[in-house]
PDB file of N, CA and C in Angstrom:
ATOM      1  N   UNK A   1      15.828 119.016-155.573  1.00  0.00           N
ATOM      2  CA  UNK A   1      15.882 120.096-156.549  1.00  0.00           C
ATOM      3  C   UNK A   1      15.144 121.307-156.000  1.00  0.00           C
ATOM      4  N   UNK A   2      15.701 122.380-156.715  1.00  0.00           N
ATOM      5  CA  UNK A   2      14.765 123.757-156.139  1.00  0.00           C
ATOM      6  C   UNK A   2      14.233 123.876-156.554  1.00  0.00           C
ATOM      7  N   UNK A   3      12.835 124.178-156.103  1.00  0.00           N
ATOM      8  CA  UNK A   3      11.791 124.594-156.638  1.00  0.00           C
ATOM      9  C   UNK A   3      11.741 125.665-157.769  1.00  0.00           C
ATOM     10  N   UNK A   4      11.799 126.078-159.265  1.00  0.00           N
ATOM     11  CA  UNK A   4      11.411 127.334-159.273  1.00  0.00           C
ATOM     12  C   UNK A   4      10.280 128.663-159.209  1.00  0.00           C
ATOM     13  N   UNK A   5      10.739 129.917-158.560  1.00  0.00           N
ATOM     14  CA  UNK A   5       9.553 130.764-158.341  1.00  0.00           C
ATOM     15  C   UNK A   5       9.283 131.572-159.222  1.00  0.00           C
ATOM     16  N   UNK A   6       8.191 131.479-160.002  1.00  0.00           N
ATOM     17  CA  UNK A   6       8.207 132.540-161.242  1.00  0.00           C
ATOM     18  C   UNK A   6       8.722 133.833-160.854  1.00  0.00           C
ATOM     19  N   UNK A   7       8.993 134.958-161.556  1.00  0.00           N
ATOM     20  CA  UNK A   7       9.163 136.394-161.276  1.00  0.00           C
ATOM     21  C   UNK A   7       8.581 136.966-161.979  1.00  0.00           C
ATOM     22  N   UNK A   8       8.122 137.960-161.185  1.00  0.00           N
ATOM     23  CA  UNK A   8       6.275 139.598-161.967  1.00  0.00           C
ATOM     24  C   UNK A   8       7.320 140.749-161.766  1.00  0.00           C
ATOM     25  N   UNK A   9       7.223 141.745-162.485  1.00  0.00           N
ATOM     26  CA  UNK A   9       7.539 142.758-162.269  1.00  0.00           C
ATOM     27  C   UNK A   9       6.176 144.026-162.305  1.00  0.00           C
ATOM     28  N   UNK A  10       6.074 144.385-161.365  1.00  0.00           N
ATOM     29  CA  UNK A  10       4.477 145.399-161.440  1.00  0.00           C
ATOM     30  C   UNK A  10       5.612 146.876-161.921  1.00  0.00           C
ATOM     31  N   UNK A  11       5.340 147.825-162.686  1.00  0.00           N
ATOM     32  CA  UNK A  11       5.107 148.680-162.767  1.00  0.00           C
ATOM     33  C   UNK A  11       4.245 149.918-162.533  1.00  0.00           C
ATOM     34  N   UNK A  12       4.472 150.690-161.150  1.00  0.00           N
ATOM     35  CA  UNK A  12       2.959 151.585-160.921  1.00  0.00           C
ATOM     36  C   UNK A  12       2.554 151.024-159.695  1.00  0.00           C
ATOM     37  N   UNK A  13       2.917 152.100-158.556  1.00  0.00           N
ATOM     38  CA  UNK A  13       2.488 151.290-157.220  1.00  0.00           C
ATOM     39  C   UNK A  13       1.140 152.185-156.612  1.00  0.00           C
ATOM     40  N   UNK A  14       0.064 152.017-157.794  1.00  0.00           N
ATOM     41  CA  UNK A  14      -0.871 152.905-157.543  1.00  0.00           C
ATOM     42  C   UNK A  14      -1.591 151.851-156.522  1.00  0.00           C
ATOM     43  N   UNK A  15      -2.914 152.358-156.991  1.00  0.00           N
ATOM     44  CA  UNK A  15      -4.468 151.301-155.829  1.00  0.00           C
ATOM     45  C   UNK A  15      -4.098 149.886-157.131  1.00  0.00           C
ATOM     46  N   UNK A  16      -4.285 149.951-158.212  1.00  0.00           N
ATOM     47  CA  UNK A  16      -4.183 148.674-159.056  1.00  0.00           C
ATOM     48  C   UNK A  16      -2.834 148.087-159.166  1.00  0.00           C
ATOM     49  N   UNK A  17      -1.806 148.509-159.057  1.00  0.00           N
ATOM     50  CA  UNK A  17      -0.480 148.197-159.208  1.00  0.00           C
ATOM     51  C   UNK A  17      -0.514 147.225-157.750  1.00  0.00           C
ATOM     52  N   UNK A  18      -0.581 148.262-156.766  1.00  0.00           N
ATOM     53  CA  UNK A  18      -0.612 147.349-155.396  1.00  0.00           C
ATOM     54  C   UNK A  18      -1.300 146.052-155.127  1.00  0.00           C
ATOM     55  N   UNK A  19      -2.669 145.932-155.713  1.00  0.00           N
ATOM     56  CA  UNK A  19      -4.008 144.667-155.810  1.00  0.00           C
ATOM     57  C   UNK A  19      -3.066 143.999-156.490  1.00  0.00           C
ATOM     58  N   UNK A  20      -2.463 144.104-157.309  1.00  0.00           N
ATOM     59  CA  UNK A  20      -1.808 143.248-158.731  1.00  0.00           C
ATOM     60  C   UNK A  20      -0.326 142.266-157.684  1.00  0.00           C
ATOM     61  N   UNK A  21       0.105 143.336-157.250  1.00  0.00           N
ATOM     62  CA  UNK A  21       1.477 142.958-156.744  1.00  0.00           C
ATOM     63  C   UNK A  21       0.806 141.661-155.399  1.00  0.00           C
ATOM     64  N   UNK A  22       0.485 141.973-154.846  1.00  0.00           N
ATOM     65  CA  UNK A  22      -0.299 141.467-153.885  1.00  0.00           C
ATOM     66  C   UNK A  22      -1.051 139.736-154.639  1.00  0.00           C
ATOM     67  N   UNK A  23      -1.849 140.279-155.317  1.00  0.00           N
ATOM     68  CA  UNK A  23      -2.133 138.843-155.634  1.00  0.00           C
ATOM     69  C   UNK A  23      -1.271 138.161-156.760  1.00  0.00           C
ATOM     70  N   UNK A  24      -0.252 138.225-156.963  1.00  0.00           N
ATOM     71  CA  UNK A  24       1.126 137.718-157.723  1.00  0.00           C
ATOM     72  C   UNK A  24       1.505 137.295-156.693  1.00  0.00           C
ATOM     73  N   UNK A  25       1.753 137.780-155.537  1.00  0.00           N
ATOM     74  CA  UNK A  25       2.581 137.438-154.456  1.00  0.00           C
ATOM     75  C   UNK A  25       1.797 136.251-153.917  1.00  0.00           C
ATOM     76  N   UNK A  26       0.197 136.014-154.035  1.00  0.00           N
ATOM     77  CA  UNK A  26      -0.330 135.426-152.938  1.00  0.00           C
ATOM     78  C   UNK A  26       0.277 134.074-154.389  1.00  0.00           C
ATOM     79  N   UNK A  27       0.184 134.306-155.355  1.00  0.00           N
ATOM     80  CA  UNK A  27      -0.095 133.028-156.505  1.00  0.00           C
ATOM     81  C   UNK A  27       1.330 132.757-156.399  1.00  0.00           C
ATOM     82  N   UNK A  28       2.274 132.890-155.551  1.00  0.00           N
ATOM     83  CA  UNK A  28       3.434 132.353-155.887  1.00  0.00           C
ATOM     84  C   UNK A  28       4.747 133.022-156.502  1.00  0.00           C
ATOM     85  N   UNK A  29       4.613 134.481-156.598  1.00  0.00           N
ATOM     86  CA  UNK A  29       5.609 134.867-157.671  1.00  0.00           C
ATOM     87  C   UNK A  29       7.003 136.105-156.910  1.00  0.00           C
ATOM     88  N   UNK A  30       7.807 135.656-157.299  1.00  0.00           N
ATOM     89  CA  UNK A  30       8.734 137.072-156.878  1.00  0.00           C
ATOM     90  C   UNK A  30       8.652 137.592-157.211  1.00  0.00           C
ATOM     91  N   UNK A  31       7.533 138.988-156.706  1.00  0.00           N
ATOM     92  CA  UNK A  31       8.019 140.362-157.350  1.00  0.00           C
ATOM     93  C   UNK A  31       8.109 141.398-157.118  1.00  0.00           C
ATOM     94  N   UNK A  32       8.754 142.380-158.130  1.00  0.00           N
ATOM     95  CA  UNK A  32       9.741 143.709-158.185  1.00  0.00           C
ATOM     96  C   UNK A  32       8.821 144.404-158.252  1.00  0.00           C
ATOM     97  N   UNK A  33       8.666 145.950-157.573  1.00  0.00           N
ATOM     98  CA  UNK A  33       7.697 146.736-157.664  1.00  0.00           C
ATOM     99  C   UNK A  33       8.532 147.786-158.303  1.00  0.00           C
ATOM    100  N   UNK A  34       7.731 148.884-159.129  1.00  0.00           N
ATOM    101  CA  UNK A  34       9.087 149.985-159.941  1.00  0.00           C
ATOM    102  C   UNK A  34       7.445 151.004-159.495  1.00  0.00           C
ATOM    103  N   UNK A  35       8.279 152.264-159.001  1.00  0.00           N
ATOM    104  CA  UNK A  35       7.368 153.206-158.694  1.00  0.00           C
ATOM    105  C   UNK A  35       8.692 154.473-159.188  1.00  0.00           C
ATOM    106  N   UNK A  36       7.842 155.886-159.057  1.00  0.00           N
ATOM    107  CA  UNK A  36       8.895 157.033-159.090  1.00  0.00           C
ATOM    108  C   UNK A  36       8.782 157.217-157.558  1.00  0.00           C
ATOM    109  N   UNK A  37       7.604 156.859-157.186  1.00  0.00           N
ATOM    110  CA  UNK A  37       7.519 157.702-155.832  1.00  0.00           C
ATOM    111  C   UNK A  37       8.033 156.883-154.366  1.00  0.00           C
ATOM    112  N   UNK A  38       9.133 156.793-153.960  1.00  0.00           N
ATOM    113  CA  UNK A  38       9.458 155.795-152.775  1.00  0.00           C
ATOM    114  C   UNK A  38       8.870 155.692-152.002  1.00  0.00           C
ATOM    115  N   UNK A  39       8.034 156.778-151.684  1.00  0.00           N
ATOM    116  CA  UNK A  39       6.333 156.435-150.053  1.00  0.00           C
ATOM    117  C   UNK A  39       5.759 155.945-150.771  1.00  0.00           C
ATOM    118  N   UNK A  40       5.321 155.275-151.917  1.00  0.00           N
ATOM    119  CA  UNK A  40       4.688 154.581-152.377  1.00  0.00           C
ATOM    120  C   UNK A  40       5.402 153.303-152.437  1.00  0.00           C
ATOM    121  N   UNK A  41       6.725 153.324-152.343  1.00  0.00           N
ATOM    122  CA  UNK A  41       7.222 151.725-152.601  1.00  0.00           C
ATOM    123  C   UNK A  41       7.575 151.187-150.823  1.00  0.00           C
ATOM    124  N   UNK A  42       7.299 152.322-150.219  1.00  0.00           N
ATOM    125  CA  UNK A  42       7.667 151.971-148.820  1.00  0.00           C
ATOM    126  C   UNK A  42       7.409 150.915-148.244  1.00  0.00           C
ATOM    127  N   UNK A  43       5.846 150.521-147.877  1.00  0.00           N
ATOM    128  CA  UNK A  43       5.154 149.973-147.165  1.00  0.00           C
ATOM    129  C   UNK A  43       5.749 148.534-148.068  1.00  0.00           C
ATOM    130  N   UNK A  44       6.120 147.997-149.351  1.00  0.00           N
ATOM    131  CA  UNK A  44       6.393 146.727-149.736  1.00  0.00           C
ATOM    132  C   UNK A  44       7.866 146.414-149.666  1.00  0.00           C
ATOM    133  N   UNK A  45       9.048 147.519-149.603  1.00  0.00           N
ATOM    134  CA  UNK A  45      10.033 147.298-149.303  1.00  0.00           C
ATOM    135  C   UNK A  45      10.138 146.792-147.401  1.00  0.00           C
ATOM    136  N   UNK A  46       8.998 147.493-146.906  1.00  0.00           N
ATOM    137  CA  UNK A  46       9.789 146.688-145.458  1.00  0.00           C
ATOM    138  C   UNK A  46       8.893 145.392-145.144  1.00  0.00           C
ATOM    139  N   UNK A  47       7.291 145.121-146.558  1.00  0.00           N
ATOM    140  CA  UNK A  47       7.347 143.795-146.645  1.00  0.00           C
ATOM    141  C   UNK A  47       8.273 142.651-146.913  1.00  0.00           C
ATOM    142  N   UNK A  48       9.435 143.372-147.704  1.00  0.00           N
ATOM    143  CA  UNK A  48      10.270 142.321-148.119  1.00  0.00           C
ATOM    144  C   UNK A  48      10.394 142.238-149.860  1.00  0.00           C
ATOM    145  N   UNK A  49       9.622 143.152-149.909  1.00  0.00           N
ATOM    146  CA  UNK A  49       9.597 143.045-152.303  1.00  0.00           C
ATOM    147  C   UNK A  49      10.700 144.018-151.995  1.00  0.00           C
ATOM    148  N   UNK A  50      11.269 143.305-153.170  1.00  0.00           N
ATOM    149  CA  UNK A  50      12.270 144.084-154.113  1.00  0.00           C
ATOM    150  C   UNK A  50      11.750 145.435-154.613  1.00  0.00           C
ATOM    151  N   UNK A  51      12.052 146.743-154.440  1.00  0.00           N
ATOM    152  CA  UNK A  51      11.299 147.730-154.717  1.00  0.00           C
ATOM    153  C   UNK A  51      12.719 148.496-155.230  1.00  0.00           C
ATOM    154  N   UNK A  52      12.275 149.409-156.546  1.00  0.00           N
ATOM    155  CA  UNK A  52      12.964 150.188-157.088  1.00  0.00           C
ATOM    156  C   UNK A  52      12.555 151.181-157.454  1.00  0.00           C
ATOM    157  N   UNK A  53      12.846 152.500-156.980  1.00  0.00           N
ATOM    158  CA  UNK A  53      12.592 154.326-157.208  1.00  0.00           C
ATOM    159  C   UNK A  53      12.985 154.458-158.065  1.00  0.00           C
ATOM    160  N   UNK A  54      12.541 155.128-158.902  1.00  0.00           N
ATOM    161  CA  UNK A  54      12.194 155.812-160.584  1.00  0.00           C
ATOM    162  C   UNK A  54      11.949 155.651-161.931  1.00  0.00           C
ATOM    163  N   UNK A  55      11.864 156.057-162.996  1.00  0.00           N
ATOM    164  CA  UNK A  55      11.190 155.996-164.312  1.00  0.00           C
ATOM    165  C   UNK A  55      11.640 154.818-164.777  1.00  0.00           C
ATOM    166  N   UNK A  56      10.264 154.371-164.975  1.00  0.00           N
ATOM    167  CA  UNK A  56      10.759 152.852-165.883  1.00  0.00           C
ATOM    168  C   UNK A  56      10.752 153.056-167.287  1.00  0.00           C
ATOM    169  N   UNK A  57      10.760 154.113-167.820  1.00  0.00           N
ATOM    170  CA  UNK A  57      11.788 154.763-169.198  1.00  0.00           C
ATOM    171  C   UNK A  57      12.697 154.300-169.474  1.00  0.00           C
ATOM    172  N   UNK A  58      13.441 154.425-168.157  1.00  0.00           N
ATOM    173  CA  UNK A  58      14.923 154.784-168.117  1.00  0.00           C
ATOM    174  C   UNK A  58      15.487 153.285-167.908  1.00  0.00           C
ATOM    175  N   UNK A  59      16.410 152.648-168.840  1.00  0.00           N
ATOM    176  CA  UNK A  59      16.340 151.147-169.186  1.00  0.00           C
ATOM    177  C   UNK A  59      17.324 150.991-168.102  1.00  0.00           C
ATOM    178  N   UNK A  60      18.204 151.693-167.368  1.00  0.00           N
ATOM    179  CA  UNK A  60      18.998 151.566-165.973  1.00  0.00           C
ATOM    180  C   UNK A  60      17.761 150.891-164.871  1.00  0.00           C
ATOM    181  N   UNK A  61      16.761 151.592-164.992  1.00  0.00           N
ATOM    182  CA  UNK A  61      15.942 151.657-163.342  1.00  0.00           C
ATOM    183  C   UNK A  61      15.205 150.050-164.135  1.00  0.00           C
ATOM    184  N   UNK A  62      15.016 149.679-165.188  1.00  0.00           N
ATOM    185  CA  UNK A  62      14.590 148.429-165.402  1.00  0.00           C
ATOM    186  C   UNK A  62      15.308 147.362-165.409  1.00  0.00           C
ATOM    187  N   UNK A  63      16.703 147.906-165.606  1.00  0.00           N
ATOM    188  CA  UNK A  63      17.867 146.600-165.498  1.00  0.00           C
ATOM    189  C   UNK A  63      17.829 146.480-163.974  1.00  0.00           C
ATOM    190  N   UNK A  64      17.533 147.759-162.734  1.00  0.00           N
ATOM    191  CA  UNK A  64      17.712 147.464-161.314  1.00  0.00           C
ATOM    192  C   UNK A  64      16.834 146.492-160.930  1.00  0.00           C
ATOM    193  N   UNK A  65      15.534 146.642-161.427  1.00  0.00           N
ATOM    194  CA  UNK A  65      14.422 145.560-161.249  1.00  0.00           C
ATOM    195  C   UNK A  65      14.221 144.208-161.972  1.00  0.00           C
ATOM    196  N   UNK A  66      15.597 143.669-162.500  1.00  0.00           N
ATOM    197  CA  UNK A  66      15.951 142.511-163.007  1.00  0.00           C
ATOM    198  C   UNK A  66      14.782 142.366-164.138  1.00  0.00           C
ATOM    199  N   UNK A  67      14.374 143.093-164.786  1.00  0.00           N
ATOM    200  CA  UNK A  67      13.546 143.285-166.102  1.00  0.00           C
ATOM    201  C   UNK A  67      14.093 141.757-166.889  1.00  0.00           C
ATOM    202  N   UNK A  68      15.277 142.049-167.554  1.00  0.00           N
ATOM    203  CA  UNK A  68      15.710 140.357-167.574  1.00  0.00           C
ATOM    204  C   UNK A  68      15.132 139.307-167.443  1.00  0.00           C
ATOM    205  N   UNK A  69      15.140 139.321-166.149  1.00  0.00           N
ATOM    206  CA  UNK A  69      14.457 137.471-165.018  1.00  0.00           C
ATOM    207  C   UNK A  69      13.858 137.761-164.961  1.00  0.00           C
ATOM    208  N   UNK A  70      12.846 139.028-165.660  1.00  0.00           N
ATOM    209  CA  UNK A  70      11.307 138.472-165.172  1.00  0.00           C
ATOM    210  C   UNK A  70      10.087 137.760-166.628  1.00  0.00           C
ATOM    211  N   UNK A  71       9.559 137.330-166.038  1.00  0.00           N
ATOM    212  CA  UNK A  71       8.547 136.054-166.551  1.00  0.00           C
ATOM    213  C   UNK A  71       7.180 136.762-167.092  1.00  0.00           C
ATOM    214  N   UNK A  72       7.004 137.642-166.068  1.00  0.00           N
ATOM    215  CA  UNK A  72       5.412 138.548-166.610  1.00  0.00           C
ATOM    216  C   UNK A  72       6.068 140.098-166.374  1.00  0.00           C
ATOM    217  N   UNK A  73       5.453 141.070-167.040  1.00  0.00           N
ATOM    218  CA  UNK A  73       5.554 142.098-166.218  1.00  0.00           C
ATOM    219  C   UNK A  73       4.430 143.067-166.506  1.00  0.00           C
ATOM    220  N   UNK A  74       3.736 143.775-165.755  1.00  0.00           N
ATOM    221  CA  UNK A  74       2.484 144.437-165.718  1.00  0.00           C
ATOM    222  C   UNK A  74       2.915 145.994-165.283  1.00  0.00           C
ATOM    223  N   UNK A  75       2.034 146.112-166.074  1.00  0.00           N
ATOM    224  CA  UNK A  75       2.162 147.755-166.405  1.00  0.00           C
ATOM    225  C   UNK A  75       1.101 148.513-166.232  1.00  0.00           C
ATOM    226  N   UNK A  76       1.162 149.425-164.882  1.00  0.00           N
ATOM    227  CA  UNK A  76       0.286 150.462-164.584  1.00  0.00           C
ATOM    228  C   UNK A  76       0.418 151.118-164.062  1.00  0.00           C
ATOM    229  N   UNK A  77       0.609 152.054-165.419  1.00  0.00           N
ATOM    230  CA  UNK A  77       1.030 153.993-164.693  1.00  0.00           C
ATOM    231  C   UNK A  77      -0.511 155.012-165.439  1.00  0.00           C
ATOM    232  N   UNK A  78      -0.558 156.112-164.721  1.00  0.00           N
ATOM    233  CA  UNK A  78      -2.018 156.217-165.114  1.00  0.00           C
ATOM    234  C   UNK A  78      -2.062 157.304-166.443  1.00  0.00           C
ATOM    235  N   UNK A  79      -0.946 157.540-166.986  1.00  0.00           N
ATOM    236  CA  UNK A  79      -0.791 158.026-168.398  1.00  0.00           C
ATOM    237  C   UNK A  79      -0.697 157.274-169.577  1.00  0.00           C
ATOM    238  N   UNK A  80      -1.003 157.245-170.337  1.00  0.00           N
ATOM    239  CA  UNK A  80      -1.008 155.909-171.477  1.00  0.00           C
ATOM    240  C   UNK A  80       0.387 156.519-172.387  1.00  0.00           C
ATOM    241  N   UNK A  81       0.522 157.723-172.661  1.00  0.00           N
ATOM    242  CA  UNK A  81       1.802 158.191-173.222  1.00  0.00           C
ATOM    243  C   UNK A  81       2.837 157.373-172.564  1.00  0.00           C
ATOM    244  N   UNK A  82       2.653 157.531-171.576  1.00  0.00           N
ATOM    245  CA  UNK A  82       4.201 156.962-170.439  1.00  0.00           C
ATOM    246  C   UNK A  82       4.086 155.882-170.592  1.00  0.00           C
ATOM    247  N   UNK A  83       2.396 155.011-170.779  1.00  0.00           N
ATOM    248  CA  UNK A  83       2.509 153.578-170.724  1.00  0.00           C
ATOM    249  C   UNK A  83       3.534 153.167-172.026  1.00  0.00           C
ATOM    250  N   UNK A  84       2.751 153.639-172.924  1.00  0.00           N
ATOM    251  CA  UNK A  84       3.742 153.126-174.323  1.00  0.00           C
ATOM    252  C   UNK A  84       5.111 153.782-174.595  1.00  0.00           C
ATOM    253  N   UNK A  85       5.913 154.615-174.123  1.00  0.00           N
ATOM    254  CA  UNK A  85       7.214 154.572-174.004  1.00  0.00           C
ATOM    255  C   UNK A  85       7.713 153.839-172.794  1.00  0.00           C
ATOM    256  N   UNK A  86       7.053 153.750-171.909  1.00  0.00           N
ATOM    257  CA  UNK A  86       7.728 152.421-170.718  1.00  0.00           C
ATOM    258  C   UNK A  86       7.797 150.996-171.708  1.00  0.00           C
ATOM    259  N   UNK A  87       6.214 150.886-172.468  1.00  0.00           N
ATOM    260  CA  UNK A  87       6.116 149.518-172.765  1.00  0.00           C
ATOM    261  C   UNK A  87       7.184 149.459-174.399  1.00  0.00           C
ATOM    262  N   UNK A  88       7.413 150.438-174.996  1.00  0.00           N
ATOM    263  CA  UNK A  88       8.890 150.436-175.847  1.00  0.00           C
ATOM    264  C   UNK A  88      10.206 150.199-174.948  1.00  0.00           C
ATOM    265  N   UNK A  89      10.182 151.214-174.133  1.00  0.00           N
ATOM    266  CA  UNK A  89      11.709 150.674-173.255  1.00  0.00           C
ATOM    267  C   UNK A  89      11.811 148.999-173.019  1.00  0.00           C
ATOM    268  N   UNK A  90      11.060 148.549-172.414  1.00  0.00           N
ATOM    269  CA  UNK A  90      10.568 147.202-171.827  1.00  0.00           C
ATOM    270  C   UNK A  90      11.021 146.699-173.114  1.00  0.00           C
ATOM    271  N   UNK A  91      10.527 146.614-174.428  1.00  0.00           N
ATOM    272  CA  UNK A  91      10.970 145.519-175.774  1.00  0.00           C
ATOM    273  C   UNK A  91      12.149 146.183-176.430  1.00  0.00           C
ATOM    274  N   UNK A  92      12.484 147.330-176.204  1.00  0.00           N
ATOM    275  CA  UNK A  92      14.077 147.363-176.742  1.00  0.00           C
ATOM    276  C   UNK A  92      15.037 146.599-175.293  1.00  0.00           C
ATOM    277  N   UNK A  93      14.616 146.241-174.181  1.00  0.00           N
ATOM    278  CA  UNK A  93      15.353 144.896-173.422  1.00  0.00           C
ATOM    279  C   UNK A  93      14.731 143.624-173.502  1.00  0.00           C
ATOM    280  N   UNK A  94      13.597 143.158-173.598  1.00  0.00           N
ATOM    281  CA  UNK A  94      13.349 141.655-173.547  1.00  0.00           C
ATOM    282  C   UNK A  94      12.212 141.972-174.399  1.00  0.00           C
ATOM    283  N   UNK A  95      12.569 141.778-175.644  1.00  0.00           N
ATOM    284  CA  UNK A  95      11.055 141.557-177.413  1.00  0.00           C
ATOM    285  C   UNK A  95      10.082 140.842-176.959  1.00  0.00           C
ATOM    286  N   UNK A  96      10.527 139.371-176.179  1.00  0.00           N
ATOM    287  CA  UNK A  96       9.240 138.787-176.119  1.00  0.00           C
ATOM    288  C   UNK A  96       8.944 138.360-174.756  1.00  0.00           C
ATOM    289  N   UNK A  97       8.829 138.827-173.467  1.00  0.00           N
ATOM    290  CA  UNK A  97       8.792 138.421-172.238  1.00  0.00           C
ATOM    291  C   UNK A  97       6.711 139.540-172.239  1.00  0.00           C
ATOM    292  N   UNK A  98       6.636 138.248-172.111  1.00  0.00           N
ATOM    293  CA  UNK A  98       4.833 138.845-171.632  1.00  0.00           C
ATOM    294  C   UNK A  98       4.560 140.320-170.817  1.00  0.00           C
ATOM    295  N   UNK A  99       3.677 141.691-171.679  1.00  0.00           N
ATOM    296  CA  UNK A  99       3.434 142.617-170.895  1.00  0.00           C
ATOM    297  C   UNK A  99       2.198 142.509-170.738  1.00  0.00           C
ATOM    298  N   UNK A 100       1.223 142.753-169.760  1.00  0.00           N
ATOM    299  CA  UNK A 100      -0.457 143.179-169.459  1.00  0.00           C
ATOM    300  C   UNK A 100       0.099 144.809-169.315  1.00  0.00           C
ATOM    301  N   UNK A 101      -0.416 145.746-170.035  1.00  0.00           N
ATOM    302  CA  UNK A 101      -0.257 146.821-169.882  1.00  0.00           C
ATOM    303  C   UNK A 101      -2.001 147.409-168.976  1.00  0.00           C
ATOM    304  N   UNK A 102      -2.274 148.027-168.261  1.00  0.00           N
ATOM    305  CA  UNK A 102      -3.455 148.746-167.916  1.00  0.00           C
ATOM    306  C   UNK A 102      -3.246 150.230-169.025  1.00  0.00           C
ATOM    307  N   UNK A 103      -4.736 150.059-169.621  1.00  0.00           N
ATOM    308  CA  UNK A 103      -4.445 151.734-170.046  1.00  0.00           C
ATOM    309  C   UNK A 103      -5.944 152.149-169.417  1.00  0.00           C
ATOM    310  N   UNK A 104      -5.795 153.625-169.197  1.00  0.00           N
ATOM    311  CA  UNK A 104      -6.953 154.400-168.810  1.00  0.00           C
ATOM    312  C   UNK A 104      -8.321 154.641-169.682  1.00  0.00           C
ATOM    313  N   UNK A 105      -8.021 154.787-170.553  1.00  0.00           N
ATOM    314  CA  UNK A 105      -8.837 155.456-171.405  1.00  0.00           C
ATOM    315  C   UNK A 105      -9.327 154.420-172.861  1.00  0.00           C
TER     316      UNK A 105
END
């Protein structure tokens, strides 16, 4: 039988987004990185993560990052406005799939 591998989706490929993605990865997990900025998703796309350019608003760029199949997904963008319309987009597609949101303030 196959093993299964959980799936993380990080949101926010800041200094904490990256630590986050990183130790998901070391614990076992497939995951999707969602940034706006692609030199920021660079360095993990030619690790091998699934990496997807632009607003995770926008319920397209969350369906690209299989939002769906994923199991956890963590959230850290460094505006809290953006956090909570990302983290609305996110439950008008999956109501109950686990968020850790980071807020700033």
């Amino acid at each position: 039988s196959t093993s299964h591998r959980r799936t993380a989706l990080v949101i926010g490929a800041g200094h904490i987004g990256r630590q986050v993605t990183s130790q998901l990865e070391i614990s076992g997990c497939d995951v999707c990185l969602i940034d706006l900025s692609p030199v920021n998703l660079h360095p993990f796309a030619m690790q091998g993560f699934h990496t997807v350019a632009g607003d995770a608003r926008d319920t397209a760029v969350l369906r690209r990052a299989h939002l769906q199949d994923a199991e956890l997904v963590v959230l850290v963008v460094p505006d809290d406005e953006i956090a909570l319309s990302v983290l609305r987009t996110i439950r008008d597609v999956v109501p109950k799939t686990p968020v850790v949101v980071r807020c700033r303030y």
